[in-house]
N, C-alpha and C. Protein backbone atom coordinates (compact mmCIF):
# COMPACT_ATOMS: atom_id res chain seq x y z
N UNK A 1 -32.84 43.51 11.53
CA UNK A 1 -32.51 44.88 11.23
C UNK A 1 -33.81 45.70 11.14
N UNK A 2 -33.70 47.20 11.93
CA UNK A 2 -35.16 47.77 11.68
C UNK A 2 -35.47 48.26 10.25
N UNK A 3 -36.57 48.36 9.76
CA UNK A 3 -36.95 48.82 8.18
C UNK A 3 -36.44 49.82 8.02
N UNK A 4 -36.45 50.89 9.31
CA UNK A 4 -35.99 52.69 8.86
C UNK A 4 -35.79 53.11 10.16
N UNK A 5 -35.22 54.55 9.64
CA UNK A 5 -34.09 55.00 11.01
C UNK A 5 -35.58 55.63 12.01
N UNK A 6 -35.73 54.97 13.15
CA UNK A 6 -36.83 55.78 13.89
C UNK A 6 -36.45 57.52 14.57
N UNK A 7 -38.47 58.00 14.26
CA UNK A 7 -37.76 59.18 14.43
C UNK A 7 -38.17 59.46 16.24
N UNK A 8 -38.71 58.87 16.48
CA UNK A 8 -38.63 58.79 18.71
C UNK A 8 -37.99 58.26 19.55
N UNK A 9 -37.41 57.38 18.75
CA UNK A 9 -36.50 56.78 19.64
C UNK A 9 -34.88 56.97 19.14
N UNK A 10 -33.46 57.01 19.96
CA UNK A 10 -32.62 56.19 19.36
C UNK A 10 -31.86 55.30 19.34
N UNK A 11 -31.31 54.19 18.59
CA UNK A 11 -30.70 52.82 18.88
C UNK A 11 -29.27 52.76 18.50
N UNK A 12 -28.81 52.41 19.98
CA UNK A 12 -27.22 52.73 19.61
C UNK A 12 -26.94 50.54 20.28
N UNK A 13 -26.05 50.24 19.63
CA UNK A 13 -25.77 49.22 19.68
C UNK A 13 -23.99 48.36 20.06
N UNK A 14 -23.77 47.79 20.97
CA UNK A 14 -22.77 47.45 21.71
C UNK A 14 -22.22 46.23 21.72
N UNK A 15 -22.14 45.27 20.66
CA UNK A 15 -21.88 44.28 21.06
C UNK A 15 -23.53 43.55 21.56
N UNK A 16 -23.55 42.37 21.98
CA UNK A 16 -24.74 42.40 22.59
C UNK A 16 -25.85 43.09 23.47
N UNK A 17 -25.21 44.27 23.46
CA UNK A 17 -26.30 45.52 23.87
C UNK A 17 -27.24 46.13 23.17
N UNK A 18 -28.38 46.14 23.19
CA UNK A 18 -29.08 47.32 22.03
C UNK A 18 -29.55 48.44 22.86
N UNK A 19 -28.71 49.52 23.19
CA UNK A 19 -30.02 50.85 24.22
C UNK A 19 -30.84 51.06 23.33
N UNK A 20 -32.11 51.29 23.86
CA UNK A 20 -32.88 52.33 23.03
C UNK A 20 -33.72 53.71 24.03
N UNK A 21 -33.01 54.61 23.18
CA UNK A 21 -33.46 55.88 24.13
C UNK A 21 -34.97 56.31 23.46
N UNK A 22 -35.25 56.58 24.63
CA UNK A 22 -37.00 57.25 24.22
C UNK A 22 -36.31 58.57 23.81
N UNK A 23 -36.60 59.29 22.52
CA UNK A 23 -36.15 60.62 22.13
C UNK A 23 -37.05 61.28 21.69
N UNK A 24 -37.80 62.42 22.62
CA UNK A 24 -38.85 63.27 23.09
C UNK A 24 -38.81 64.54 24.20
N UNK A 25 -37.23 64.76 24.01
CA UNK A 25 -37.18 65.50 25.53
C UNK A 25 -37.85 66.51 25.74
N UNK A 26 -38.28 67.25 24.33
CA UNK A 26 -39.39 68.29 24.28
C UNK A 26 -40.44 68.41 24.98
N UNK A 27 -40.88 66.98 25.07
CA UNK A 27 -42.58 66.76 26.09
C UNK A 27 -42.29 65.31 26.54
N UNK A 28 -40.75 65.59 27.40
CA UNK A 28 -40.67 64.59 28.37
C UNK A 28 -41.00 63.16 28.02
N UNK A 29 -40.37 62.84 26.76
CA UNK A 29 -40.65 62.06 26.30
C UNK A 29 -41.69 60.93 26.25
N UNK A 30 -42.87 61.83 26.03
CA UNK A 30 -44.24 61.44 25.99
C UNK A 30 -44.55 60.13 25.25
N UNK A 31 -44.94 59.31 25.06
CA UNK A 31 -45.12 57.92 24.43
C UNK A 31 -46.06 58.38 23.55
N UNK A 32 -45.87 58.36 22.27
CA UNK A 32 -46.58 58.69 21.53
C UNK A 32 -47.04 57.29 20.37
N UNK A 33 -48.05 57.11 19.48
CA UNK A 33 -48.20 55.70 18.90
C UNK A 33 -47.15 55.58 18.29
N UNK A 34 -46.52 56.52 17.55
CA UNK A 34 -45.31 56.45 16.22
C UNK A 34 -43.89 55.86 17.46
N UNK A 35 -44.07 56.66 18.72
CA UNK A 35 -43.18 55.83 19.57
C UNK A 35 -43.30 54.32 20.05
N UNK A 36 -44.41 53.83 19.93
CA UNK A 36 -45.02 52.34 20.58
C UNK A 36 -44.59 51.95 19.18
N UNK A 37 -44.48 52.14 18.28
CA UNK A 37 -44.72 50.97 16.87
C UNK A 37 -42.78 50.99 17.04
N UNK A 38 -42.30 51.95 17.29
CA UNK A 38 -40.61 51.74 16.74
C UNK A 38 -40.10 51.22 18.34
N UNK A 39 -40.64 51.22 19.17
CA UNK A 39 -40.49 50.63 19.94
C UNK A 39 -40.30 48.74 19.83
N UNK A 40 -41.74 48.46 19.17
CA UNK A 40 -41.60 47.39 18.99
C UNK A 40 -41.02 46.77 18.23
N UNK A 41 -40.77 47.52 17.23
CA UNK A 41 -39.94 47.42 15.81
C UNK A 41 -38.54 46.93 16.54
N UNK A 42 -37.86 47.66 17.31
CA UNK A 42 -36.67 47.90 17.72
C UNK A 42 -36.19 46.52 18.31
N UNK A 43 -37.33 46.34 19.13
CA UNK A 43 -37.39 44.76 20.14
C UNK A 43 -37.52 43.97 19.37
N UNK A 44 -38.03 43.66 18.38
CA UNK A 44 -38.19 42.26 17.06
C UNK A 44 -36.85 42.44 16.53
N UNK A 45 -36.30 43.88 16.07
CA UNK A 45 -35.07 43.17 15.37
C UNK A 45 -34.23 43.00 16.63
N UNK A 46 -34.21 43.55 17.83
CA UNK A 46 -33.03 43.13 18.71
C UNK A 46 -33.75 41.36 18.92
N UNK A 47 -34.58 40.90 18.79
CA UNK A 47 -34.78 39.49 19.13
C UNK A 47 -34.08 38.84 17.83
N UNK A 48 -34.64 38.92 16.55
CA UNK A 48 -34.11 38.42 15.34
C UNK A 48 -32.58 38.50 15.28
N UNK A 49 -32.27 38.98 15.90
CA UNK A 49 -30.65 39.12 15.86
C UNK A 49 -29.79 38.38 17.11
N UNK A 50 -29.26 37.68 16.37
CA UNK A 50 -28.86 36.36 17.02
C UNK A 50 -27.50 36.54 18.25
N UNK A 51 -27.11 37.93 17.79
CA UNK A 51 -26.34 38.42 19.18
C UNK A 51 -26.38 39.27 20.23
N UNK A 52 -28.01 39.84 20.05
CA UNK A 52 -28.43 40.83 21.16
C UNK A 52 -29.00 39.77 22.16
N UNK A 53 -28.12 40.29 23.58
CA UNK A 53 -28.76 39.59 24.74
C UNK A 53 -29.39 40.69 25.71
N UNK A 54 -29.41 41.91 25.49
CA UNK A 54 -29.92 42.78 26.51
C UNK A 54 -30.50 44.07 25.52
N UNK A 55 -31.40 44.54 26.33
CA UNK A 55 -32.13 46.11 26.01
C UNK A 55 -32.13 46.50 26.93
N UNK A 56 -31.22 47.76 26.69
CA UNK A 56 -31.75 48.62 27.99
C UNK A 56 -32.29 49.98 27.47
N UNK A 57 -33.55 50.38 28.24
CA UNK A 57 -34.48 51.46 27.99
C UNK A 57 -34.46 52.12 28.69
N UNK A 58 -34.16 53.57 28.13
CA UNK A 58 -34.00 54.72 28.87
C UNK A 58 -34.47 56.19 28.39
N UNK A 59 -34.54 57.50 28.75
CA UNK A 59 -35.27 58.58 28.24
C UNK A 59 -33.56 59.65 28.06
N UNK A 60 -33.89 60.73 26.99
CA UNK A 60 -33.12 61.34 27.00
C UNK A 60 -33.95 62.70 27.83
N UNK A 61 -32.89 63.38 28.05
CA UNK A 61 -32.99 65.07 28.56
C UNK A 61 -33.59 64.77 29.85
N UNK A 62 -33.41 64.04 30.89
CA UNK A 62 -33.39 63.92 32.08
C UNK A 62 -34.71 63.62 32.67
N UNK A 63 -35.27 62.93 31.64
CA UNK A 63 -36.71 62.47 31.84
C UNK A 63 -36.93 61.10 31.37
N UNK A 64 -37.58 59.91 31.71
CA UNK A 64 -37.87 58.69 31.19
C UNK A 64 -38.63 58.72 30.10
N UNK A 65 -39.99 58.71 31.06
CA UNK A 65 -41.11 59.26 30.09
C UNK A 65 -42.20 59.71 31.03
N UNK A 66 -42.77 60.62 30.23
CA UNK A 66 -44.26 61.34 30.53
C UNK A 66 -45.04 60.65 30.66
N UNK A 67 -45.76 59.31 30.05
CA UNK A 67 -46.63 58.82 29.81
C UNK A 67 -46.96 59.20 28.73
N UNK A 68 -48.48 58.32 28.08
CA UNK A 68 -49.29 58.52 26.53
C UNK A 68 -48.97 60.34 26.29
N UNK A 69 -49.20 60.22 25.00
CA UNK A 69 -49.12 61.68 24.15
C UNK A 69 -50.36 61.53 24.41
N UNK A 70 -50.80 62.94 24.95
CA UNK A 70 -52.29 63.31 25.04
C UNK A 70 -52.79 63.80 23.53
N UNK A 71 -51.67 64.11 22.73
CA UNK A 71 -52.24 64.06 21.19
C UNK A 71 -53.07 63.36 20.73
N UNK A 72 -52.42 62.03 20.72
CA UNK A 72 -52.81 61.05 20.28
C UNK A 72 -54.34 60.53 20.78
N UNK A 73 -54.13 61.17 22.33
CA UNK A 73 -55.55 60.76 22.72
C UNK A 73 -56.55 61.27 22.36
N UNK A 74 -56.38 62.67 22.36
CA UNK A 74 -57.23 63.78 22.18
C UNK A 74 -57.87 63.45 20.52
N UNK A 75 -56.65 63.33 19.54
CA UNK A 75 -57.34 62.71 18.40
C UNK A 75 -58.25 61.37 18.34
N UNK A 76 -57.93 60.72 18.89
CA UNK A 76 -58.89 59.29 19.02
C UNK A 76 -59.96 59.76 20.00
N UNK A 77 -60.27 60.55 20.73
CA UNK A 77 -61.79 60.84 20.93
C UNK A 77 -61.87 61.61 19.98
N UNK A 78 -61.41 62.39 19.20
CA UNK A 78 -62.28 62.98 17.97
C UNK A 78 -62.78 61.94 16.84
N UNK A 79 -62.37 61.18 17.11
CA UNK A 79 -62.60 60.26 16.10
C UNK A 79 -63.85 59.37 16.17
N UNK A 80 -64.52 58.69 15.51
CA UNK A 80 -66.16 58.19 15.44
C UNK A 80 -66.05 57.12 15.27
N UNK A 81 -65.89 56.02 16.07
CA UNK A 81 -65.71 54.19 16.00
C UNK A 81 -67.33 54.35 15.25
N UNK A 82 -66.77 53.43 14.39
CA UNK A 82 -68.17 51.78 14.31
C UNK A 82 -68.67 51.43 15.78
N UNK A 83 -69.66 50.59 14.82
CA UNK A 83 -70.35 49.90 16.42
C UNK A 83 -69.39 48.77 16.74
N UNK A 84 -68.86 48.98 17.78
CA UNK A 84 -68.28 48.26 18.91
C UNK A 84 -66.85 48.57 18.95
N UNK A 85 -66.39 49.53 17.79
CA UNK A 85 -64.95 49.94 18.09
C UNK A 85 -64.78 51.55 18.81
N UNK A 86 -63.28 51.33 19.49
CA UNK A 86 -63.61 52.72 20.75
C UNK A 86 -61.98 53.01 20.40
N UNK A 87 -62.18 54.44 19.43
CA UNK A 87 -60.98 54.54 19.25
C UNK A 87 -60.08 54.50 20.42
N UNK A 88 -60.31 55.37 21.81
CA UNK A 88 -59.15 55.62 23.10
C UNK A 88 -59.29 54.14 23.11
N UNK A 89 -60.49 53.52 23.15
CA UNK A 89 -59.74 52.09 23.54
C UNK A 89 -58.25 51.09 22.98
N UNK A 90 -58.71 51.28 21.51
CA UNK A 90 -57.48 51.23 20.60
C UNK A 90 -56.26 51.52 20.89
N UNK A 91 -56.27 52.87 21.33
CA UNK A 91 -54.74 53.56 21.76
C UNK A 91 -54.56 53.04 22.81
N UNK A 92 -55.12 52.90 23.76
CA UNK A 92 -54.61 52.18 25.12
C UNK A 92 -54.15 50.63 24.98
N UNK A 93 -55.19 50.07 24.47
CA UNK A 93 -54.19 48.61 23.78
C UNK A 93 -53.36 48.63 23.10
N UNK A 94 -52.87 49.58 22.20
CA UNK A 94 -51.42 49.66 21.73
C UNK A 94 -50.38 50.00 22.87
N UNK A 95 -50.53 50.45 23.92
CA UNK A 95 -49.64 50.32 25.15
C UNK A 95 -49.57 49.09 25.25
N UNK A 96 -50.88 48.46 25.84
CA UNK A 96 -50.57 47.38 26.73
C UNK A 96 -50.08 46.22 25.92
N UNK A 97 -50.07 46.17 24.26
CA UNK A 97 -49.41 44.96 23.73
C UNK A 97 -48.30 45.30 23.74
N UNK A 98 -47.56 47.01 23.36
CA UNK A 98 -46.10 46.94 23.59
C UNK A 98 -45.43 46.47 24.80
N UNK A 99 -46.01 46.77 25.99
CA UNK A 99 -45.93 46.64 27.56
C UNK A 99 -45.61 45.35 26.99
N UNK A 100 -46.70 44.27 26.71
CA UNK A 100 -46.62 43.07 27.15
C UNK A 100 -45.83 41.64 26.09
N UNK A 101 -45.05 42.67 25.02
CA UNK A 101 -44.67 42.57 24.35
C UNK A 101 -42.99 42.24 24.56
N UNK A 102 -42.36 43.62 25.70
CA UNK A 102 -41.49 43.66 26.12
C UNK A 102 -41.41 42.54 27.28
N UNK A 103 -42.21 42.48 28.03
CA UNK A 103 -42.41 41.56 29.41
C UNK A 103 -42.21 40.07 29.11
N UNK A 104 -42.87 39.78 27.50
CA UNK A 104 -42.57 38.45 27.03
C UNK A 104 -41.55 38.04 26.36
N UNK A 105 -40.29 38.98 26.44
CA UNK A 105 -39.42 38.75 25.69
C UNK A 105 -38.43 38.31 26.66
N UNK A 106 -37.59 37.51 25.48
CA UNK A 106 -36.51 36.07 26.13
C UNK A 106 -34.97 36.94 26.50
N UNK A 107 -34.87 37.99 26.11
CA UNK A 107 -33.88 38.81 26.38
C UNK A 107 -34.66 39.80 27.69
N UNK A 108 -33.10 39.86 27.79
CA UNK A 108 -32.83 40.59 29.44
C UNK A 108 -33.49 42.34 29.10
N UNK A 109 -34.65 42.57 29.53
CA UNK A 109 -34.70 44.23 29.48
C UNK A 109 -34.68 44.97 30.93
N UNK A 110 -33.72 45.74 30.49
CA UNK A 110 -33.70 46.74 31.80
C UNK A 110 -33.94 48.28 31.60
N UNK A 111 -34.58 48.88 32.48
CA UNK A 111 -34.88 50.23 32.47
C UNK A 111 -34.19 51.05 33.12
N UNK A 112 -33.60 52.20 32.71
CA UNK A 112 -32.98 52.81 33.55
C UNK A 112 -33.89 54.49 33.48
N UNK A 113 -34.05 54.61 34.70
CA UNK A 113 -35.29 55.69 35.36
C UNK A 113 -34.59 56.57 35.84
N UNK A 114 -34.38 57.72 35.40
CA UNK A 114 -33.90 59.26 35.99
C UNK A 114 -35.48 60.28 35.44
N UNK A 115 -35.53 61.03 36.20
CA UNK A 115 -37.17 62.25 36.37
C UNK A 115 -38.23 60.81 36.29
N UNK A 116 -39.04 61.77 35.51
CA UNK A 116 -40.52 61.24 35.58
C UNK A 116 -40.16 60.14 34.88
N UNK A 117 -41.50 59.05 35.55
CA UNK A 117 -41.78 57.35 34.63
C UNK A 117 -43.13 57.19 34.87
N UNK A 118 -44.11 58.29 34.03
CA UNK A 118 -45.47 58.18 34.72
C UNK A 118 -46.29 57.22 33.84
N UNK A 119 -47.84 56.90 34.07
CA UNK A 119 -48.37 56.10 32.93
C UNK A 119 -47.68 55.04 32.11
N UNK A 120 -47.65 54.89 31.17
CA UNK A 120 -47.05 54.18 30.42
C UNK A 120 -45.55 54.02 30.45
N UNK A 121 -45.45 54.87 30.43
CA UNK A 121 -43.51 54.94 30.97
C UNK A 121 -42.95 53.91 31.90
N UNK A 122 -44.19 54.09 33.14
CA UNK A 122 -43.93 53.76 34.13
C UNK A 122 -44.52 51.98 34.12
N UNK A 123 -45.54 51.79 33.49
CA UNK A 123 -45.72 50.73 32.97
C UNK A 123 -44.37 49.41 32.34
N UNK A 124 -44.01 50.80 31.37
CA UNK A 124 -42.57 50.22 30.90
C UNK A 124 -41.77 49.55 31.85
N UNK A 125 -41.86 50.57 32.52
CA UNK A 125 -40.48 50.53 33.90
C UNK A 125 -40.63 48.78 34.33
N UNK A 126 -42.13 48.86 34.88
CA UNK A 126 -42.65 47.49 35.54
C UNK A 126 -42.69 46.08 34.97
N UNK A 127 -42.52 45.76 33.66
CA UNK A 127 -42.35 45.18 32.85
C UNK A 127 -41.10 44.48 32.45
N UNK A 128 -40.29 45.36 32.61
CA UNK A 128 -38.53 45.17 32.79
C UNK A 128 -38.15 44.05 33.74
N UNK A 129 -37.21 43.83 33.44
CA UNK A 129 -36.39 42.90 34.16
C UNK A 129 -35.79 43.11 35.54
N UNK A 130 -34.82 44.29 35.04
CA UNK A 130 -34.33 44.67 36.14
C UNK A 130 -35.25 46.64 35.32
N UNK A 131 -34.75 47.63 36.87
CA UNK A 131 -34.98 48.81 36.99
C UNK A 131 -34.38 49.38 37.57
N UNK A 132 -33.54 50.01 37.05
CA UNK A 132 -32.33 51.14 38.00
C UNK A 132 -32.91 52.51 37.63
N UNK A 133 -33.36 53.14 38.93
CA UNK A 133 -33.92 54.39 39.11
C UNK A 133 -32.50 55.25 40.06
N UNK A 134 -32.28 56.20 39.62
CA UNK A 134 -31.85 57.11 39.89
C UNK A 134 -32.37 58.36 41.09
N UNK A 135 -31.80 59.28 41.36
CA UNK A 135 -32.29 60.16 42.67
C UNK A 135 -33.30 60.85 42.24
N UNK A 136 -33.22 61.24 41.27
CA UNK A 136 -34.50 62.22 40.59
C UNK A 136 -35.80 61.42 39.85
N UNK A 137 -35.57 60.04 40.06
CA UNK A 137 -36.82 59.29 39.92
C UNK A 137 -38.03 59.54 40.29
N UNK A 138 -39.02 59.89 39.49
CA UNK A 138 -39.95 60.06 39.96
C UNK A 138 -41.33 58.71 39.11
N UNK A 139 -41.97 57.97 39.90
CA UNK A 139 -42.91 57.19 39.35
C UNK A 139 -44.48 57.24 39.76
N UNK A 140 -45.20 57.29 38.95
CA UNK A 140 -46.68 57.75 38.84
C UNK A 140 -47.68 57.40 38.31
N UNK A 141 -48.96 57.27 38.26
CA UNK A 141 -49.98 56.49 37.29
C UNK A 141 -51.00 57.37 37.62
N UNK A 142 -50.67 58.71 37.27
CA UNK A 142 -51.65 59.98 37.40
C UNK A 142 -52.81 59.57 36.91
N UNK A 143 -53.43 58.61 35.69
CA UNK A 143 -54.61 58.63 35.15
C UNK A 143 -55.35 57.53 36.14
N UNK A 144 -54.93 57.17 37.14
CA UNK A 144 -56.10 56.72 38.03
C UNK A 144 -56.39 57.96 38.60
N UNK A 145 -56.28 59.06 38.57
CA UNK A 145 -57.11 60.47 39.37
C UNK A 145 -58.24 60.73 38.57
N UNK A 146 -58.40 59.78 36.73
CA UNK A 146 -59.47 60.26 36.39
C UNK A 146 -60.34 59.62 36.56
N UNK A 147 -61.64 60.14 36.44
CA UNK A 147 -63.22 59.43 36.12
C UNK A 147 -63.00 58.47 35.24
C-alpha cells in the first residue's frame, strides 16, 4: 500500500491492474523529482501486492510526458555540491534508477503514448514491456541538441 495519496500521479486500480497516470497536464506532464519518488513508490507497492500483475503508464490531458521539470534542474544548478557531488548529476540519476527500476521489475509494464514522450518520458516509454503509441505520438530526446 502507498504511504500517501500522490500528488503527480494518479492510481486507479482493477483487479490485477494498477494504471498510473502521470498527472501534470499543465506542463505536459513534465517529470518532476516529487513525480520520480511516487512513481516508484507506486511500483513497490504494486510489486508488494500479491495480486498486481500489470502497470500500465500513461499521461493525462493528451500528453505522456514532457520530459525532466526544468525546475528541478534549474534549481540543482543553483545549488553548490561538495567536492565530488554534482547536483544536475543527482537529478539525472534519479531518472535513470526510476527508469531502471521499472525495466527490472517482474510485472508486466506497459506504456501507453498519446502527444509528446520526450526525455525521460520517453525513456519511460523504452523501458516498458510492451508500448502502445497512438496517432498523435510524438517521441524525442531533445537534450542530445545540447552541449
Amino acid at each position: 500500500m502507498m504511504r500517501e495519496v500522490p500528488a503527480t500521479i494518479r492510481v486507479e486500480r482493477d483487479g490485477g491492474v494498477m494504471t498510473l497516470a502521470l498527472n501534470r497536464p499543465d506542463v505536459r506532464n513534465a517529470m518532476s523529482l516529487q513525480m520520480v519518488r511516487e512513481l516508484e513508490d507506486a511500483l513497490a507497492s504494486a510489486e508488494a501486492d500479491g495480486e498486481v500483475r500489470v502497470v500500465i503508464l500513461r499521461g493525462e490531458g493528451g500528453h505522456f510526458c514532457s520530459g525532466g521539470d526544468i525546475s528541478d534542474m534549474a534549481k540543482a544548478r543553483s545549488q553548490q555540491g561538495g567536492e565530488g557531488d554534482d547536483p544536475i548529476a543527482r537529478v539525472s540519476a534519479a531518472f535513470g534508477t526510476m527508469c531502471a527500476k521499472f525495466a527490472a521489475s517482474d510485472l508486466a509494464i506497459i506504456t501507453v503514448v498519446e502527444g509528446v514522450a520526450m526525455g525521460g518520458g520517453f525513456g519511460l516509454a523504452c523501458v516498458s514491456d510492451v508500448c502502445i503509441a497512438g496517432q498523435t505520438a510524438r517521441f524525442g530526446l531533445p537534450e542530445t541538441r545540447l552541449g
